[in-house]
N, C-alpha and C. Protein backbone atom coordinates (compact mmCIF):
# COMPACT_ATOMS: atom_id res chain seq x y z
N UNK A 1 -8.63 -15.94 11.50
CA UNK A 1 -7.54 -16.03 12.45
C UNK A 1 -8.13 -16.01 13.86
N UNK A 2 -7.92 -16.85 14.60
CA UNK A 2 -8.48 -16.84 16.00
C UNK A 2 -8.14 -15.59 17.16
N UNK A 3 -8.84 -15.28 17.48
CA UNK A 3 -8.91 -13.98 18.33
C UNK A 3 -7.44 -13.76 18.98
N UNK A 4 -6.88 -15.03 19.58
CA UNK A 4 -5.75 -14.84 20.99
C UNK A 4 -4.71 -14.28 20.05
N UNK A 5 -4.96 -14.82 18.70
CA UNK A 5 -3.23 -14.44 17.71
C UNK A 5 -3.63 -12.68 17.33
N UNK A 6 -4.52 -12.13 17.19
CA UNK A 6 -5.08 -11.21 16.60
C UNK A 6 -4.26 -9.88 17.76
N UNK A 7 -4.51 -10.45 19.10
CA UNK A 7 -4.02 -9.89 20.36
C UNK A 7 -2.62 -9.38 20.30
N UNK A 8 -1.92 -10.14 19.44
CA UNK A 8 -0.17 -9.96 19.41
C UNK A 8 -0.21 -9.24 18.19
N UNK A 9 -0.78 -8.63 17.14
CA UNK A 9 -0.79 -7.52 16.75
C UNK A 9 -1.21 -5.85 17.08
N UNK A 10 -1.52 -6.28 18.09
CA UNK A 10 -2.21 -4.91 18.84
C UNK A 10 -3.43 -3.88 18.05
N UNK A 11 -4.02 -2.63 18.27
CA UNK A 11 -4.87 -2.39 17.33
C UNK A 11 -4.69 -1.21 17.13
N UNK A 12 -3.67 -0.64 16.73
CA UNK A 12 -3.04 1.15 16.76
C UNK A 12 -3.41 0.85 15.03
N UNK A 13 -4.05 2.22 15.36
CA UNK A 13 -4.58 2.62 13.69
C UNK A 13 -3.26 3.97 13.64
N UNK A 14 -3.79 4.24 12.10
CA UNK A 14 -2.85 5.41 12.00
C UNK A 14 -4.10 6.91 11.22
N UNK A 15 -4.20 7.60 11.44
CA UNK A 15 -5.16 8.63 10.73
C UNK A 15 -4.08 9.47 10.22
N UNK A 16 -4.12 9.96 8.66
CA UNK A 16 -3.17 11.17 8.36
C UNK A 16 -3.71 12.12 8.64
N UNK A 17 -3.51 13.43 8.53
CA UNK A 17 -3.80 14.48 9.00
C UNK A 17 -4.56 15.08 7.89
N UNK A 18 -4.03 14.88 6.50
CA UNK A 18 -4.66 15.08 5.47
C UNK A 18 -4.10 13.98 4.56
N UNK A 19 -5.48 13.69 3.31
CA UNK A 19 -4.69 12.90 2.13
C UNK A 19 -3.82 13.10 1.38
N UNK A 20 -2.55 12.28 0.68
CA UNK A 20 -2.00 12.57 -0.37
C UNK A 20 -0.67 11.86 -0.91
N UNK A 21 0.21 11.79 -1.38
CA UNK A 21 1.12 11.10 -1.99
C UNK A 21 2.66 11.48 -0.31
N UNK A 22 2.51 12.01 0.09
CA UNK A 22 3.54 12.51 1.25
C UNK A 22 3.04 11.60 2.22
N UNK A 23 1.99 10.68 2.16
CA UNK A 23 1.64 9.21 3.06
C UNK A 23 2.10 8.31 2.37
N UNK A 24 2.63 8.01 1.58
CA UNK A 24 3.27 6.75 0.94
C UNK A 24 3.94 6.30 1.23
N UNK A 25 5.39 6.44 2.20
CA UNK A 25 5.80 5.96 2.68
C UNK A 25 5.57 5.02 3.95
N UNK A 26 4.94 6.04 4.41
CA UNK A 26 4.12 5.27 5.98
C UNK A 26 3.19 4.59 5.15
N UNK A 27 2.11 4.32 4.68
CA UNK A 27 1.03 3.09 4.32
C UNK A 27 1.93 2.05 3.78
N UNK A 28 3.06 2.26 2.80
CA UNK A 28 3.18 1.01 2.73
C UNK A 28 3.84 0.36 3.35
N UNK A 29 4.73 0.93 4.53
CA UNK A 29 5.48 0.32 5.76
C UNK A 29 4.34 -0.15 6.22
N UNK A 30 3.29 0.30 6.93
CA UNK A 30 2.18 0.17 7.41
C UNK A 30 1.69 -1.75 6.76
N UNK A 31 2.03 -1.51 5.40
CA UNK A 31 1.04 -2.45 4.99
C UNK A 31 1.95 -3.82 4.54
N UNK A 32 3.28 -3.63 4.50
CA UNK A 32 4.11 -4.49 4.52
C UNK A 32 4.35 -4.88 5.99
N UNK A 33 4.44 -4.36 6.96
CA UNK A 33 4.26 -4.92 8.38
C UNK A 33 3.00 -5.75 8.47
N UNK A 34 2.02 -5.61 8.07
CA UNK A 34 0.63 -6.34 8.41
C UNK A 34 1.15 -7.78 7.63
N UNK A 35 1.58 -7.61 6.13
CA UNK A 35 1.78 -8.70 5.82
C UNK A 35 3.02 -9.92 6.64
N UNK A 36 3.67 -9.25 7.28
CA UNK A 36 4.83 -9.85 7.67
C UNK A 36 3.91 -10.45 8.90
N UNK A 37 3.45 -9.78 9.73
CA UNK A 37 3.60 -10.05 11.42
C UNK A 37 2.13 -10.80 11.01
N UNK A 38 0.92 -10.71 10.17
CA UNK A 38 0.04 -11.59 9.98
C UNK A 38 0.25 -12.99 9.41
N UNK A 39 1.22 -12.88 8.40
CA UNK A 39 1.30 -13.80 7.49
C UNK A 39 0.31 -14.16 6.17
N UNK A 40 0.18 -12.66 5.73
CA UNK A 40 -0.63 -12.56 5.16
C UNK A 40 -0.18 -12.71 3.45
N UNK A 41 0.13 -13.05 2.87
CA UNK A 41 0.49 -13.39 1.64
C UNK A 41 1.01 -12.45 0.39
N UNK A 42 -0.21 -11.32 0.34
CA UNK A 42 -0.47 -10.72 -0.69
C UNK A 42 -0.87 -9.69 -0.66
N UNK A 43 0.22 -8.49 -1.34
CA UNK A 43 -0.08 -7.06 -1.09
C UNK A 43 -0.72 -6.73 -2.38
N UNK A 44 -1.78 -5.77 -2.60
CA UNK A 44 -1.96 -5.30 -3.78
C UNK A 44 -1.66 -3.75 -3.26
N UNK A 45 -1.47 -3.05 -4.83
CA UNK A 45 -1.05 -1.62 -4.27
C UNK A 45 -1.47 -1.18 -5.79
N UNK A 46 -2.26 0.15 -5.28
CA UNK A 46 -2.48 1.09 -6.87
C UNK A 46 -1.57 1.60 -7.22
N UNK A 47 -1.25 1.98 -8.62
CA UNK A 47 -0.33 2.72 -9.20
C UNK A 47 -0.65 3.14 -10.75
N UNK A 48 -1.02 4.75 -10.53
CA UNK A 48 -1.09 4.45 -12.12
C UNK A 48 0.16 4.99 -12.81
N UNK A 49 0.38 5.87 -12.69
CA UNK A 49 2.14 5.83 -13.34
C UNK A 49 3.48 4.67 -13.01
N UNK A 50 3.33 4.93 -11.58
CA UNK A 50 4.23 3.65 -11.40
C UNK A 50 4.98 4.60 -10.11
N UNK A 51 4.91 5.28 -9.99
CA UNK A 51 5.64 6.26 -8.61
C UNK A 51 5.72 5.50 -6.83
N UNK A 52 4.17 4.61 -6.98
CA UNK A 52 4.16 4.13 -6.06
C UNK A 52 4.63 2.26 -5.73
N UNK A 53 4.19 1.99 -7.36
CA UNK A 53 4.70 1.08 -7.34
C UNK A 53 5.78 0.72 -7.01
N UNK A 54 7.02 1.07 -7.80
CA UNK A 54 7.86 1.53 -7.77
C UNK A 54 8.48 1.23 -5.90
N UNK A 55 8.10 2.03 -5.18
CA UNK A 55 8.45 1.50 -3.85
C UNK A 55 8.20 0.54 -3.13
N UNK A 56 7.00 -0.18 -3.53
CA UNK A 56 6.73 -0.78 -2.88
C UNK A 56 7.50 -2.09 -3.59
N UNK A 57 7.99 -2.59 -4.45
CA UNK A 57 8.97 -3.29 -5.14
C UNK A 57 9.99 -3.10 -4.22
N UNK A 58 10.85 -1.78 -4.31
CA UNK A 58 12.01 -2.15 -3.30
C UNK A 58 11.90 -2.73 -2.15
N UNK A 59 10.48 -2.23 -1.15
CA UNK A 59 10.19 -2.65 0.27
C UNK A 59 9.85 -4.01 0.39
N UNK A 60 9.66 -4.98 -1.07
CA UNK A 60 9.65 -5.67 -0.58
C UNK A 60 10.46 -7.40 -1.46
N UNK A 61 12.09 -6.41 -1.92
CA UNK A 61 13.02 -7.01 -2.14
C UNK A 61 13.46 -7.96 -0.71
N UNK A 62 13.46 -9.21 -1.32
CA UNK A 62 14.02 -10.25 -0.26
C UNK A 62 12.93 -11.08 0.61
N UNK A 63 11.68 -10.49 0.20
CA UNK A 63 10.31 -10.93 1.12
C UNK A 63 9.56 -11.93 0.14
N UNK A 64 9.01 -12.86 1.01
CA UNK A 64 8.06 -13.72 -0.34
C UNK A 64 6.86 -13.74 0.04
N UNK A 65 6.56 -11.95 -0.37
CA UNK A 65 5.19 -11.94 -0.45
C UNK A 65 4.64 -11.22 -2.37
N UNK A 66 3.58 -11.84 -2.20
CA UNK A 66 3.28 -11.46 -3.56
C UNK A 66 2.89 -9.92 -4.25
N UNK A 67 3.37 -9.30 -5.15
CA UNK A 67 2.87 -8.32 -5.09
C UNK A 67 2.46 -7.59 -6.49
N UNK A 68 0.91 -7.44 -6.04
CA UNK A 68 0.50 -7.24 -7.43
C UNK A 68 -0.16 -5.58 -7.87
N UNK A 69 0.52 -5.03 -8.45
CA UNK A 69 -0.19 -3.70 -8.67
C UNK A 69 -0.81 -3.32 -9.46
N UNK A 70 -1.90 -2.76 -9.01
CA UNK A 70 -3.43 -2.54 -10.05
C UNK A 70 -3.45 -0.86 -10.53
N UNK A 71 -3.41 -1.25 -11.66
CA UNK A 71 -3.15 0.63 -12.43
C UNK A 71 -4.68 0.58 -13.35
N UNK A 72 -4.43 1.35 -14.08
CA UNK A 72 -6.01 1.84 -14.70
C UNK A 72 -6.00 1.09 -15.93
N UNK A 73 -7.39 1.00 -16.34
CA UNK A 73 -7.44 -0.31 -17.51
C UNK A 73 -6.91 0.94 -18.43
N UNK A 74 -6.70 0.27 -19.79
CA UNK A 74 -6.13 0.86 -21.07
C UNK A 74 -7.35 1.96 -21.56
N UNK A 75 -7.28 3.15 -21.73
CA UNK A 75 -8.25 3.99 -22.06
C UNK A 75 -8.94 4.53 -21.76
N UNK A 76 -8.55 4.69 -20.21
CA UNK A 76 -9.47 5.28 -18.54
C UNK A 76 -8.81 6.71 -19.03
N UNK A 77 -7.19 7.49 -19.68
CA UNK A 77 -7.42 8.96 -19.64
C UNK A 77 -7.20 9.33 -21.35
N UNK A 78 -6.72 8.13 -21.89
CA UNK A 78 -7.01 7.78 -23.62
C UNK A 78 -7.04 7.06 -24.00
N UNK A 79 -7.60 7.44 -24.98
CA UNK A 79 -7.98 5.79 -25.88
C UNK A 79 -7.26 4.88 -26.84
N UNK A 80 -6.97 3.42 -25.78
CA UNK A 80 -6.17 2.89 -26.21
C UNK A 80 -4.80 2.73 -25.88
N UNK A 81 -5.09 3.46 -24.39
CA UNK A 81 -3.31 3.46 -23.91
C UNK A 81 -3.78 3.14 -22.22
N UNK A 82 -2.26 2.93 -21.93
CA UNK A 82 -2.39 2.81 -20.32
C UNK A 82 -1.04 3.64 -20.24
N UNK A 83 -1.89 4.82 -18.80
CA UNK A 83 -0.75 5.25 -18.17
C UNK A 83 0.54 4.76 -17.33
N UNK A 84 0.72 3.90 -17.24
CA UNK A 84 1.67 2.99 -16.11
C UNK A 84 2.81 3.09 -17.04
N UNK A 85 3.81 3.33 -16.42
CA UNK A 85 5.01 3.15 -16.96
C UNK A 85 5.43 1.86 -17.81
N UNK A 86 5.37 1.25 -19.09
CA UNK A 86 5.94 -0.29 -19.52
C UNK A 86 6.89 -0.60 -18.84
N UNK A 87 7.92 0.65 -19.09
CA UNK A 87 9.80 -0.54 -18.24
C UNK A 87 9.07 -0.87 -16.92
N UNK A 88 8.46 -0.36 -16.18
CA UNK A 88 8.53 -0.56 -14.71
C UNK A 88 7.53 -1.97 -15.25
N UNK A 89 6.95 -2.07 -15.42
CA UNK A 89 5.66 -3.27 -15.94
C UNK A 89 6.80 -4.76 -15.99
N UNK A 90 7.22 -4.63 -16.68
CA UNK A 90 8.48 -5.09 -17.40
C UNK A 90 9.42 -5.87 -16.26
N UNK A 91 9.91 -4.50 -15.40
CA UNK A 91 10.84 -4.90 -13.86
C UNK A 91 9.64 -5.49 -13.28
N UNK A 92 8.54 -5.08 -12.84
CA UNK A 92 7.93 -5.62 -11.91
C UNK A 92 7.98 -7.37 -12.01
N UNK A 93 7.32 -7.70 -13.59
CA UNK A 93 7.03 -9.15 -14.01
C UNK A 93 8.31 -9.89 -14.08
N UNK A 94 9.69 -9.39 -14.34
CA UNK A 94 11.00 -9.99 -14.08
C UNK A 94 11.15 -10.46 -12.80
N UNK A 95 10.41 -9.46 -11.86
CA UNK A 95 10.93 -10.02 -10.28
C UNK A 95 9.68 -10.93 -9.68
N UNK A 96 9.13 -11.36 -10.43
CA UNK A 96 8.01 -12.29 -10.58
C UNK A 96 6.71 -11.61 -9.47
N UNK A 97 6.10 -11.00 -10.40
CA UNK A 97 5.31 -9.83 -9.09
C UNK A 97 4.24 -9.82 -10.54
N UNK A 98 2.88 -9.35 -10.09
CA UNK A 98 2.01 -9.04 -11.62
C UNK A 98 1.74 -7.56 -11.32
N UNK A 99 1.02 -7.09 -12.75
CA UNK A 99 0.40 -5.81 -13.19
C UNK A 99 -0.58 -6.47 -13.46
N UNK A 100 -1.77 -5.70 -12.66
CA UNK A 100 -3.37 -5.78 -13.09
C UNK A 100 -3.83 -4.30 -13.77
N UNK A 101 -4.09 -4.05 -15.29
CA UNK A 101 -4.50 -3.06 -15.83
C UNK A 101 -5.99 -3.75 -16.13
N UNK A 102 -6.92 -3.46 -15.19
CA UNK A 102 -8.04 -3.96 -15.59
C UNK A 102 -9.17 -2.97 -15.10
N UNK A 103 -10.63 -2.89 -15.48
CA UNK A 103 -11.52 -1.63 -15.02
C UNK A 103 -11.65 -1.66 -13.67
N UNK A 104 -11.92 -0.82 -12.90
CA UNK A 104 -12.45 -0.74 -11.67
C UNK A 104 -13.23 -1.48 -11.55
N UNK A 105 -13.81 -1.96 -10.22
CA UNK A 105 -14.88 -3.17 -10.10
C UNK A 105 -16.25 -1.80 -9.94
N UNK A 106 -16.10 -1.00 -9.62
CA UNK A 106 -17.07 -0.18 -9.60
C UNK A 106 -17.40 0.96 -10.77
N UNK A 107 -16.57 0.66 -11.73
CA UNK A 107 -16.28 1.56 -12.92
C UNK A 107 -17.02 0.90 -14.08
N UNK A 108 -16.64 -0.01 -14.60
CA UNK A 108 -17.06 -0.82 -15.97
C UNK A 108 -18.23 -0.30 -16.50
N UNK A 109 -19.34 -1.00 -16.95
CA UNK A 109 -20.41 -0.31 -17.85
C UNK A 109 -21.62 0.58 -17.02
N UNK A 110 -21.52 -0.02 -15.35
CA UNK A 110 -22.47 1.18 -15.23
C UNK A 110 -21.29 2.62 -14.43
N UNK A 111 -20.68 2.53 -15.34
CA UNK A 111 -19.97 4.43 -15.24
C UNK A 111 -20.95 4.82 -16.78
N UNK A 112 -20.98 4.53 -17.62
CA UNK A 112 -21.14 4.58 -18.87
C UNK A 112 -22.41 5.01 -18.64
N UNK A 113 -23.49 3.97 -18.56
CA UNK A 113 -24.73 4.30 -17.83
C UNK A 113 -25.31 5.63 -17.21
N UNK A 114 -24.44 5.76 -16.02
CA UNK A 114 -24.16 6.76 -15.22
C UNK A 114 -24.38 8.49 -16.30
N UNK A 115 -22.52 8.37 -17.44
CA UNK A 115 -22.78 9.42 -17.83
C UNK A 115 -23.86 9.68 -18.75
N UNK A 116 -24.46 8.63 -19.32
CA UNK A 116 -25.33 9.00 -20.18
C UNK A 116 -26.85 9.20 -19.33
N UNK A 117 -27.27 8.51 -18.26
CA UNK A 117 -28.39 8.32 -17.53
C UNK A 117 -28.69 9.48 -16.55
N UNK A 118 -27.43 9.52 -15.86
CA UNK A 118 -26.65 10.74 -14.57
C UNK A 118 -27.03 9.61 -13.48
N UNK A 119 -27.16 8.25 -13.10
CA UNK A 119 -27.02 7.62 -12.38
C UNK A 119 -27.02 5.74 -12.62
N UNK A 120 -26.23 5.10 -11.88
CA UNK A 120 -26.12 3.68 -12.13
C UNK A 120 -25.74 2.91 -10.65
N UNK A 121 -26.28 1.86 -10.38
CA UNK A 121 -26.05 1.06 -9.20
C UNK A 121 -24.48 1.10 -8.68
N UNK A 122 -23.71 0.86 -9.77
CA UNK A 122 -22.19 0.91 -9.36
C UNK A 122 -22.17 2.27 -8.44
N UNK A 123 -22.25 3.15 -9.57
CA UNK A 123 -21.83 4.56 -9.29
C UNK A 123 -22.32 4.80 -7.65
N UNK A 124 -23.70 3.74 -7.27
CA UNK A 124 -23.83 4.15 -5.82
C UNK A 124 -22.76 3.61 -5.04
N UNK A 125 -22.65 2.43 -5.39
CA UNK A 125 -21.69 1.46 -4.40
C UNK A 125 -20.82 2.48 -4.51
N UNK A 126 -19.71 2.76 -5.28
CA UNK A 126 -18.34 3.31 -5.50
C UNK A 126 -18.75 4.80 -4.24
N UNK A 127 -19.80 6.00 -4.57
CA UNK A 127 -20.32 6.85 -3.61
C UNK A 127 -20.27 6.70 -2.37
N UNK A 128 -20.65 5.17 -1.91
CA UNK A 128 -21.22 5.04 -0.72
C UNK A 128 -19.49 4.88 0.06
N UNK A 129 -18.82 3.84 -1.06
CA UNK A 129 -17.62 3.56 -0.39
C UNK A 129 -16.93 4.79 -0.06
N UNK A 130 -16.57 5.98 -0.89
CA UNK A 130 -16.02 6.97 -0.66
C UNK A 130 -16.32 7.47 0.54
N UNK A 131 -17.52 7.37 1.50
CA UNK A 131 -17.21 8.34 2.40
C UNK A 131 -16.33 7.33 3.58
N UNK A 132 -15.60 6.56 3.47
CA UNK A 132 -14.33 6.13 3.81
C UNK A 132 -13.29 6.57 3.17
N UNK A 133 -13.11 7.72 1.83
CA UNK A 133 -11.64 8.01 1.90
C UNK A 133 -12.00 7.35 0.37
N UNK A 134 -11.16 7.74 -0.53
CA UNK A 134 -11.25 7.21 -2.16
C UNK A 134 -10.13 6.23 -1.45
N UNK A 135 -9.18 6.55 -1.05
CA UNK A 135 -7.91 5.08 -0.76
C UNK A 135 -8.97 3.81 -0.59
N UNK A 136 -10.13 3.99 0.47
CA UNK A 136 -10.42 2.76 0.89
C UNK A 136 -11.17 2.16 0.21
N UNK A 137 -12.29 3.17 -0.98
CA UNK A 137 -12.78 2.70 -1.77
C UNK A 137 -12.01 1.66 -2.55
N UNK A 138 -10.77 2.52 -3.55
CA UNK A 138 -10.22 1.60 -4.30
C UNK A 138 -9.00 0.67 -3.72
N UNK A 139 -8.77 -0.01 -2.49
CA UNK A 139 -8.56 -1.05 -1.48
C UNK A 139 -9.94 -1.55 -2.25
N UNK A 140 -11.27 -1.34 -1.80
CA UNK A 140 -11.85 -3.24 -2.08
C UNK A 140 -12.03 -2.86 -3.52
N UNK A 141 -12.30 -2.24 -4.05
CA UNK A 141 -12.35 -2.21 -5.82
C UNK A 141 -10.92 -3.41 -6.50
N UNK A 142 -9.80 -3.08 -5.68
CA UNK A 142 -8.59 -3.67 -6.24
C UNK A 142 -8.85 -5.82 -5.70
N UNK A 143 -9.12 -5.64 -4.06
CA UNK A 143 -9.58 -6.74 -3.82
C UNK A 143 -10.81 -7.80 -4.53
N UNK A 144 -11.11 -6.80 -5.36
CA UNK A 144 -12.14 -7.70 -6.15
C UNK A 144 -11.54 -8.23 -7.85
N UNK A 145 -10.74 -6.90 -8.22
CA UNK A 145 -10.56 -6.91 -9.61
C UNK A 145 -9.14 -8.33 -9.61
N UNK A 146 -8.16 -7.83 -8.58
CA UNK A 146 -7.28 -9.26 -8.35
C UNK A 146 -7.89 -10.90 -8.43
N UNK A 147 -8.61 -10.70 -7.30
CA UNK A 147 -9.43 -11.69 -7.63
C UNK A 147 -10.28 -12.26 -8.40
N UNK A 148 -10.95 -11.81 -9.44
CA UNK A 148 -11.59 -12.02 -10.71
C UNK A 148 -10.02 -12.32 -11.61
N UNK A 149 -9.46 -11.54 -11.16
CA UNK A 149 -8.46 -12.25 -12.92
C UNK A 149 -7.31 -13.10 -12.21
N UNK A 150 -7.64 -14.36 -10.77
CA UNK A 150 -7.13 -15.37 -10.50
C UNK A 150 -5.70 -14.82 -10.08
N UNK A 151 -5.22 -13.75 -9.46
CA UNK A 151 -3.78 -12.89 -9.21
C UNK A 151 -4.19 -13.41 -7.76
N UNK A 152 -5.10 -13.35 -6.88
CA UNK A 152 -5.03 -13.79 -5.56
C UNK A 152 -6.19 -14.65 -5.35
N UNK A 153 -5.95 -15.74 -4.30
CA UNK A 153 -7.12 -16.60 -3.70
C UNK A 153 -8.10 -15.69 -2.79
N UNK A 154 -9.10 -15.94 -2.91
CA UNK A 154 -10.23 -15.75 -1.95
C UNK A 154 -9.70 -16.12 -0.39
N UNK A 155 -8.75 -15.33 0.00
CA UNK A 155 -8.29 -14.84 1.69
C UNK A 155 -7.72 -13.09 1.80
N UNK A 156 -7.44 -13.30 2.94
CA UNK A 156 -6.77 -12.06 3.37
C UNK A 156 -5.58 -11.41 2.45
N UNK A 157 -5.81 -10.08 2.36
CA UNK A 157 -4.63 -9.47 1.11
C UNK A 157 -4.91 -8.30 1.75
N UNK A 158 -3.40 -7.57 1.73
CA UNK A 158 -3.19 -6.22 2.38
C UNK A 158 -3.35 -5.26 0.87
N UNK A 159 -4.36 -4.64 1.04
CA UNK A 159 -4.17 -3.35 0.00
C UNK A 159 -3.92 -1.83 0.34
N UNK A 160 -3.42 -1.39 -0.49
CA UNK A 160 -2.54 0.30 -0.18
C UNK A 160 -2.90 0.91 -1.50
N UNK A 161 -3.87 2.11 -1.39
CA UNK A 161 -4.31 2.95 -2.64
C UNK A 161 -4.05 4.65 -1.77
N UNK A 162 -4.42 5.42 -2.73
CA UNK A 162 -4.39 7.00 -1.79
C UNK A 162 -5.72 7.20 -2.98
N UNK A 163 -5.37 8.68 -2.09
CA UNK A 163 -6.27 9.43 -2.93
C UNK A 163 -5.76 10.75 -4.13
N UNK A 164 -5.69 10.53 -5.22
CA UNK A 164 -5.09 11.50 -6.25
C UNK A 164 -3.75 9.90 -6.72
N UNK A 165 -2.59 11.35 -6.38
CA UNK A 165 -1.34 10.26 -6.50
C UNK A 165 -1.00 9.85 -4.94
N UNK A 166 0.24 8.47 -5.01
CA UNK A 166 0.57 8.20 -4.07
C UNK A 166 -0.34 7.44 -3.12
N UNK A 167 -0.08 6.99 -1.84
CA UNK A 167 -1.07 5.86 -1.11
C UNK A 167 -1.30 6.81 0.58
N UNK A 168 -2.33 6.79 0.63
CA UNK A 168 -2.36 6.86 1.97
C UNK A 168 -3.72 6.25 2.55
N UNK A 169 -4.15 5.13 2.42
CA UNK A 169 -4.91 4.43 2.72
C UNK A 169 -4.51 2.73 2.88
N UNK A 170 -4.64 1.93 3.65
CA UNK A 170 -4.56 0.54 3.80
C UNK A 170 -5.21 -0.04 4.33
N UNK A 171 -5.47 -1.20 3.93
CA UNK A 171 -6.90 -2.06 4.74
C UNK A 171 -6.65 -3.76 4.52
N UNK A 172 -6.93 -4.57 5.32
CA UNK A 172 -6.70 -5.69 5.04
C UNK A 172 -8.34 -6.31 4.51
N UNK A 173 -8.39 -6.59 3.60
CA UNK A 173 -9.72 -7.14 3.07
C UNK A 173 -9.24 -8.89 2.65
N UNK A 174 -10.52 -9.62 2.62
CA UNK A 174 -10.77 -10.88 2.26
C UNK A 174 -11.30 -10.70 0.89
N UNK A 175 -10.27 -10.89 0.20
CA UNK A 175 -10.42 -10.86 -1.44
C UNK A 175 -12.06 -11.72 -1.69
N UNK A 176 -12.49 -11.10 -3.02
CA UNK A 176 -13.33 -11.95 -3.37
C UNK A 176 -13.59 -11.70 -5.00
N UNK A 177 -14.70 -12.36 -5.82
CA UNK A 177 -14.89 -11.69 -6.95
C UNK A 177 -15.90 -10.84 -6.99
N UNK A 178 -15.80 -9.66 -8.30
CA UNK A 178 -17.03 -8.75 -7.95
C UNK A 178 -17.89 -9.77 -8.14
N UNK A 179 -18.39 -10.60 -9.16
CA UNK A 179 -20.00 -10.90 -8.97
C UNK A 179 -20.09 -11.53 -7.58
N UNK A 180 -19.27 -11.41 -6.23
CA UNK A 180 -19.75 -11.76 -4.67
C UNK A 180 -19.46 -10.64 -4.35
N UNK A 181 -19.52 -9.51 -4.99
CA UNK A 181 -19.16 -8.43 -4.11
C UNK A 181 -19.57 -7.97 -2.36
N UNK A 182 -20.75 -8.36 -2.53
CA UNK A 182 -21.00 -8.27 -1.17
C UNK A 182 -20.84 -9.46 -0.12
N UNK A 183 -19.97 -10.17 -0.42
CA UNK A 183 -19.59 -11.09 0.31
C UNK A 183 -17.67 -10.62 0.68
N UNK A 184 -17.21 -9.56 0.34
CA UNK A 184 -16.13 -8.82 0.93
C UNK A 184 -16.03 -8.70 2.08
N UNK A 185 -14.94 -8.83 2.49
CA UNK A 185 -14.76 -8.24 3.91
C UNK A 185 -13.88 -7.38 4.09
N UNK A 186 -13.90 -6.04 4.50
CA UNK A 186 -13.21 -5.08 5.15
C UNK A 186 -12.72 -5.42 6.51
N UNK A 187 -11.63 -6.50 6.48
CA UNK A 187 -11.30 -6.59 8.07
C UNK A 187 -10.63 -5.76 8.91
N UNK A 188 -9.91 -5.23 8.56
CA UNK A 188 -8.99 -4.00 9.33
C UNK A 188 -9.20 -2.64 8.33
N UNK A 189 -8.95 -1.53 8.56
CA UNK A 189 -8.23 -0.30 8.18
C UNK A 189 -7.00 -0.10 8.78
N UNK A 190 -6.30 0.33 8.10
CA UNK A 190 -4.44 -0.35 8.78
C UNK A 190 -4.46 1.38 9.04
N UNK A 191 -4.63 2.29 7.52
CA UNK A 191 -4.44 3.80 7.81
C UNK A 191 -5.34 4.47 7.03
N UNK A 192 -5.64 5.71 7.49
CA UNK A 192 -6.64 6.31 6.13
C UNK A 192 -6.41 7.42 6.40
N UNK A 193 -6.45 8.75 5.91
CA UNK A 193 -6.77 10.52 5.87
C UNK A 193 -7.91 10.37 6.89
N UNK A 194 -7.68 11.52 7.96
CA UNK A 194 -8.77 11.68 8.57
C UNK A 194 -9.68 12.84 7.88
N UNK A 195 -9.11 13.51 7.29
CA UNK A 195 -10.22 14.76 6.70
C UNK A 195 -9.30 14.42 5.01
N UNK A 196 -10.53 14.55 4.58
CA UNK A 196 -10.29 13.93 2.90
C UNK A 196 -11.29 14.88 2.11
């Protein structure tokens, strides 16, 4: 986007005071405004029960932006199941919106590695990202995993994750796939926890 248009969004960040699900409201106002006043296409938003999802569906009844929410692959807290609510799965894909239940881009086989080894390359990346806030980590974790399973093009997508439950993190990243992982871009931080 050329600099002069960038100007008419102004550059007010937001810092919470602390992380947690009582920021969810503000990030995803936060992150549904970016999509509107950018023209940015495509929100992704974590959810693993569906609590957050869930709102961000209503916020963005009547809008045609896409919205896809990334919950935990099947067997991340047992085996063989996914925590996410089905009915909500269900409403979401009726109102033509997707569910991504797929591994973390920083999770997959070297977590595995990790517990059996006590260390794996992922496990650094995922480390390194955290000291931005777990929200912002899993913002580009989600920007990658969307994009590998063809849910968004390789551009700008507003993502909204927190840390625990609920969202209090947003960032506008340039989707990509993990095997380019380092060809991501973190273009904005919209909001994050200042002490996490």
């Amino acid at each position: 986007m050329p600099e002069d248009k960038l100007k008419n969004f102004g550059r007010r960040k937001m810092y919470f005071a602390k992380p947690g699900a009582e920021n969810t409201d503000q990030t995803l106002e936060l992150a549904v405004k970016a999509c509107t006043e950018r023209g940015i296409r495509h929100l992704l938003v974590a959810s693993t029960f569906g609590d957050t999802a869930k709102k961000a569906l209503e916020m963005l009844k009547g809008r045609s932006i896409n919205l896809v929410v990334v919950t935990h692959n099947y067997g991340f807290a047992e085996e063989g199941k996914c925590e996410f609510d089905p009915g909500l799965r269900r409403e979401i894909e009726a109102a033509g919106h997707k569910v991504l239940s797929g591994t973390l881009a920083t999770r997959n086989l070297g977590k595995a590695v990790a517990l059996k080894m006590g260390y794996s390359e992922s496990e650094l990346v995922a480390s390194t990202l955290r000291i931005f806030g777990q929200g912002v980590k899993v913002c580009v974790e989600m920007a990658c995993m969307a994009a590998d399973h063809g849910l968004v093009p390789f551009e700008d997508c507003v993502c909204a994750a927190g840390t625990g439950r609920g969202a209090d993190s947003a960032c506008i990243i340039r989707a990509t796939s993990s095997n380019n992982f380092f060809n991501l871009k973190v273009r904005e931080i919209l909001c994050k926890p200042r002490d996490f």
